[in-house]
Protein backbone atom coordinates (compact mmCIF):
# COMPACT_ATOMS: atom_id res chain seq x y z
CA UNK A 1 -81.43 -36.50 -3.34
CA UNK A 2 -82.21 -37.07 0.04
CA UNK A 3 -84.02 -40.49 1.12
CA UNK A 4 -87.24 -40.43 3.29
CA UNK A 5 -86.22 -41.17 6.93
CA UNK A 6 -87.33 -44.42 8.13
CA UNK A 7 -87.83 -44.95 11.63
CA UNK A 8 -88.37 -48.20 12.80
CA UNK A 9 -91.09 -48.98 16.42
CA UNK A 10 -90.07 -51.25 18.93
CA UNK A 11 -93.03 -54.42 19.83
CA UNK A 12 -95.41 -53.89 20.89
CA UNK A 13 -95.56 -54.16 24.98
CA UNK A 14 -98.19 -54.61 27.85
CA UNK A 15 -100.15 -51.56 28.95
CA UNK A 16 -98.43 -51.44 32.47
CA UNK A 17 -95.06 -52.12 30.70
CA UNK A 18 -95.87 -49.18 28.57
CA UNK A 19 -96.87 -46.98 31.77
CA UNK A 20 -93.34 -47.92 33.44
CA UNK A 21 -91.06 -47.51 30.23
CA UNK A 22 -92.43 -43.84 29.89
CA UNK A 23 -91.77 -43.30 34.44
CA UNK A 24 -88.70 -44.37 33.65
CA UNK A 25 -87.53 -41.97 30.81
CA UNK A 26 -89.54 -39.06 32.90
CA UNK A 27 -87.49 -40.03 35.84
CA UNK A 28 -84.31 -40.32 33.45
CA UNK A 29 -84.86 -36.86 31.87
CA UNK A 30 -85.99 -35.26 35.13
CA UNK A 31 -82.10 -36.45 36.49
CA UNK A 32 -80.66 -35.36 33.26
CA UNK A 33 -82.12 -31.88 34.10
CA UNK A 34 -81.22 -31.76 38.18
CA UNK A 35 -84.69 -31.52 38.96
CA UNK A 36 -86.75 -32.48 41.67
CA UNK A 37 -90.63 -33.91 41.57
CA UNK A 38 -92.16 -30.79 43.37
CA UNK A 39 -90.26 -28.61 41.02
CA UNK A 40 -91.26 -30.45 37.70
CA UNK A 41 -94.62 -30.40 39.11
CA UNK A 42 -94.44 -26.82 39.69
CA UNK A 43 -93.24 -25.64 36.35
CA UNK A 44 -95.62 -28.50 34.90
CA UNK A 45 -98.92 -27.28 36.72
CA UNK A 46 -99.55 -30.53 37.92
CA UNK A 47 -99.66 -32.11 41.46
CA UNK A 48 -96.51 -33.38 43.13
CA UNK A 49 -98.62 -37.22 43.54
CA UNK A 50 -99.68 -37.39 40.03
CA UNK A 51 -95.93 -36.65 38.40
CA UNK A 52 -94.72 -39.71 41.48
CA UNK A 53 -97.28 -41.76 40.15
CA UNK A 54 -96.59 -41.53 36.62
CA UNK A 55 -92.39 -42.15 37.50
CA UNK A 56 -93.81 -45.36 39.20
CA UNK A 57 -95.49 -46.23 36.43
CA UNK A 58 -98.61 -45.99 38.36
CA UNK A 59 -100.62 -43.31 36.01
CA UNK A 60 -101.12 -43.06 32.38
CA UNK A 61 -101.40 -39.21 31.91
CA UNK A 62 -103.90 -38.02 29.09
CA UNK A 63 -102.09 -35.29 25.87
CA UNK A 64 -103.26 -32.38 27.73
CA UNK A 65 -101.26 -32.92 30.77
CA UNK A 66 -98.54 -35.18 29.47
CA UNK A 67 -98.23 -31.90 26.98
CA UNK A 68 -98.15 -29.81 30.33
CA UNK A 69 -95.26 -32.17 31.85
CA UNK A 70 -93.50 -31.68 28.94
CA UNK A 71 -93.16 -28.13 28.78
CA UNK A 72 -92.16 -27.99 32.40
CA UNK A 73 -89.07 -30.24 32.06
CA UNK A 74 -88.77 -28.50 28.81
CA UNK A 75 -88.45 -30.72 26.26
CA UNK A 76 -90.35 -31.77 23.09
CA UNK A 77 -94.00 -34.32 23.57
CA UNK A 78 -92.06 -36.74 21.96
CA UNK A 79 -89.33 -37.00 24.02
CA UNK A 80 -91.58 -38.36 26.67
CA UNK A 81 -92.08 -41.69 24.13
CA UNK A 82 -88.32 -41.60 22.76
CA UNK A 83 -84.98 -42.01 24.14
CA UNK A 84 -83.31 -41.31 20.74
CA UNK A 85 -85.33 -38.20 19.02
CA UNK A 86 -84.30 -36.41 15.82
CA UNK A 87 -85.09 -32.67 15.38
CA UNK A 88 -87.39 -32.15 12.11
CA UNK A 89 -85.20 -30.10 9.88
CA UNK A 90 -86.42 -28.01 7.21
CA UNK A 91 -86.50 -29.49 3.46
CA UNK A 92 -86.86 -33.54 5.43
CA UNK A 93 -89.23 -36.30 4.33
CA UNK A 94 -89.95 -38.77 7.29
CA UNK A 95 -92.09 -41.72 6.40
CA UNK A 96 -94.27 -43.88 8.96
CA UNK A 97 -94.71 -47.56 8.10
CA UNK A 98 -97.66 -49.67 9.72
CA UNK A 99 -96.80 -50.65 13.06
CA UNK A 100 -94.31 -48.02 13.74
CA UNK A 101 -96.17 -45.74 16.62
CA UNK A 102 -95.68 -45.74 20.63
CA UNK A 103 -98.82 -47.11 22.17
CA UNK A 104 -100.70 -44.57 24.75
CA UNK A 105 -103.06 -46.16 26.73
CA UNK A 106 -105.66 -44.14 29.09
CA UNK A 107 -108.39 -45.33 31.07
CA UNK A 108 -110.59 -44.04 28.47
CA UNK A 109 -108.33 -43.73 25.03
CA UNK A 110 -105.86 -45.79 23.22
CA UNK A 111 -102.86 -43.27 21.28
CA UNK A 112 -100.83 -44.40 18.40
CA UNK A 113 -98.63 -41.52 18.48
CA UNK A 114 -96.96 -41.31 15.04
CA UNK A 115 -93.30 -40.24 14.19
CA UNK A 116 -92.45 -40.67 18.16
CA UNK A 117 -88.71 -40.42 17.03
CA UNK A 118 -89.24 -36.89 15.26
CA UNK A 119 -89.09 -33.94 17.51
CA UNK A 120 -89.91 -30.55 17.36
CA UNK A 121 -92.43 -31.13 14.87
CA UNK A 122 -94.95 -28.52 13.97
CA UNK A 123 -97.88 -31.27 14.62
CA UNK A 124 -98.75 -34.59 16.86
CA UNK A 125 -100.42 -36.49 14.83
CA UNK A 126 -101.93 -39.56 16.40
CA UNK A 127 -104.49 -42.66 15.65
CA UNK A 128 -107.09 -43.22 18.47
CA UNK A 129 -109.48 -46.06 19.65
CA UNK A 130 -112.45 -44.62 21.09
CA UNK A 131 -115.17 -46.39 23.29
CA UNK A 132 -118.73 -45.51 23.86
CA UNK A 133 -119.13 -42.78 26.46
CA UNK A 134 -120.94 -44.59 28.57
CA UNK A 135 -118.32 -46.72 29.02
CA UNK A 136 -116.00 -44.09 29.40
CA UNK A 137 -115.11 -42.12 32.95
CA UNK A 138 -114.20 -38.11 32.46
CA UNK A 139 -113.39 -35.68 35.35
CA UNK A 140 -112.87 -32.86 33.33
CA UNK A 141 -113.08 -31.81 29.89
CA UNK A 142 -109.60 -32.01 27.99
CA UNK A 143 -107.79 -28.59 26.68
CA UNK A 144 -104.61 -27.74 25.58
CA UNK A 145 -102.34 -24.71 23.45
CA UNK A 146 -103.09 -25.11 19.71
CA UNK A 147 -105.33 -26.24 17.51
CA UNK A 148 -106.87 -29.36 16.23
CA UNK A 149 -107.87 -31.92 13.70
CA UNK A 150 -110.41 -34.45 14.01
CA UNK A 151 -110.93 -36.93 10.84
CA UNK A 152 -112.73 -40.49 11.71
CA UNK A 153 -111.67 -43.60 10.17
CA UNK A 154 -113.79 -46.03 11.11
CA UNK A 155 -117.18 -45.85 12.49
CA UNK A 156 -118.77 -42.51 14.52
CA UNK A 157 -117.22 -40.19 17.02
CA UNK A 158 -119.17 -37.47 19.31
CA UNK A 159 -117.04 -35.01 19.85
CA UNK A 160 -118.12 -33.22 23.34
CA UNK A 161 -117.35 -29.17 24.04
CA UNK A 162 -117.31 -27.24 26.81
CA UNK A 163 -120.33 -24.66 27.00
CA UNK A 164 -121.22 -26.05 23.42
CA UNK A 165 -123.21 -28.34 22.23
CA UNK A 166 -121.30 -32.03 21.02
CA UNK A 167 -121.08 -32.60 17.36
CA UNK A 168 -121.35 -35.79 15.60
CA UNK A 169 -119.27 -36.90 12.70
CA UNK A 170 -119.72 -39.71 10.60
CA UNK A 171 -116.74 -41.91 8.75
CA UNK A 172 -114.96 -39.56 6.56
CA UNK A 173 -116.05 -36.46 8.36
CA UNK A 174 -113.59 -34.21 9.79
CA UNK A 175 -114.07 -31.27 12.30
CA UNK A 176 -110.94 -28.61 13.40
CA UNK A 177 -111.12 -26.64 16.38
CA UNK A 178 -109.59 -24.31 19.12
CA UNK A 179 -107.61 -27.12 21.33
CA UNK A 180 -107.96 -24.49 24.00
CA UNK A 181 -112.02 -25.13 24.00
CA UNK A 182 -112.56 -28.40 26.53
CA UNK A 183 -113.53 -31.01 24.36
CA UNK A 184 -114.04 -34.90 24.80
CA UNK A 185 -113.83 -37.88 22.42
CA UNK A 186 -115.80 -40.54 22.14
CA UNK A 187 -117.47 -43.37 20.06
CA UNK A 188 -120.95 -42.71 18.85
CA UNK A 189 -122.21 -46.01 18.30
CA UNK A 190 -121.82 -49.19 20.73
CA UNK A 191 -118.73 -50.47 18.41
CA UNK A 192 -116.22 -48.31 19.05
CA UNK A 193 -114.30 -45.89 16.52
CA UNK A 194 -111.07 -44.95 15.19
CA UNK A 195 -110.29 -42.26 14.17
CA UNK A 196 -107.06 -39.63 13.13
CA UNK A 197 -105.75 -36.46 15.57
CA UNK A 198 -103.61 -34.12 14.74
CA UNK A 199 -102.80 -31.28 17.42
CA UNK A 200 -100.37 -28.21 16.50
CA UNK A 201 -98.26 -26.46 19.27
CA UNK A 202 -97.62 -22.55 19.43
CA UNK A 203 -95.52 -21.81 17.24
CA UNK A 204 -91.78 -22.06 17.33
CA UNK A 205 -89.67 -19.92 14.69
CA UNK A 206 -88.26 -22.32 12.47
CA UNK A 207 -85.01 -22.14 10.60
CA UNK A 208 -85.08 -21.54 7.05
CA UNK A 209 -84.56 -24.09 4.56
CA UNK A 210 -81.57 -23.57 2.54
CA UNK A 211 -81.42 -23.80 -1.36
């Protein structure tokens, strides 16, 4: 019988240590691929300055568009966060202790993305920090291909649509929604929140498992 897979986190590091480690593997996989910054930025939707900034290390990009780099140097999320990735095969058991995650920081969110050493998985699940939204600093509402699940942890989160009206859920409340429908996250009360995310990506045909 097969045993669980185990994948072990490195320490944890400084936010703008965390901001150059991920450049650097963009920059690494961008070479890998023979591609130049206006052309990932191009395939990627984005602007030529913000993909230069986040090489730099300059720019911590938020899921949507870290999602949209992703798919334009056409590889998997996670491969953004890990240098040494394992496909998710069919029939496999991987198990996440505490502490093993890739810190995401954003000016207004802090992402433990779980399983950062799994790719191609069906789901991104990730534990977030939220602050208060008046402490927070939005541009634009967030969207993205797939779907999503909200659950909170630890105190309340307001979760904020575009052209609907913001829903609040309490500890142990849950909502699941179109990821495609601009949303925002953030804390309800002046404490702060945590709280569980899972987002799915369009589907990929999967290979069977075998018997």
């Amino acid at each position: 019988m097969d045993k669980p897979t185990d994948r072990r986190t490195p320490k944890r590091m400084e936010p703008a240590d965390r901001r150059v480690r991920m450049g650097e593997r963009l920059r690494e996989i961008r070479h890998e691929r023979g591609l130049t910054l206006a052309e990932v930025a191009k395939s990627s939707r984005l602007a030529v300055s913000t993909v230069s900034k986040v090489e730099r290390g300059l720019m911590a990009l938020t899921y949507d568009r870290f999602s949209q780099l992703a798919d334009g140097l056409g590889v998997d999320v996670s491969a953004l966060f890990s240098e040494h990735g394992e496909r998710f095969r069919p029939g496999e058991v991987a198990v996440s202790r505490i502490g093993e995650f890739r810190l995401h920081e954003t000016e207004n969110y802090s992402y433990e993305m779980l399983f950062p050493d799994l790719w191609h998985k069906g789901m991104t699940p990730m534990l977030g920090t939220l602050r208060p939204l008046e402490t927070m600093r939005f541009d634009r509402f967030i969207s993205h291909a797939g779907e999503e699940f909200a659950f909170v942890i630890d105190g309340s989160v307001t979760i904020h649509f575009q052209d609907l009206e913001p829903v609040t859920l309490a500890t142990g409340e849950s909502a699941y929604f179109d990821s495609g429908r601009g949303h925002l996250y953030a804390a309800a009360g002046p404490d702060g929140a945590r709280m569980l995310v899972v987002c799915t990506r369009p589907f990929e045909p999967r290979e069977a498992l075998s018997a």
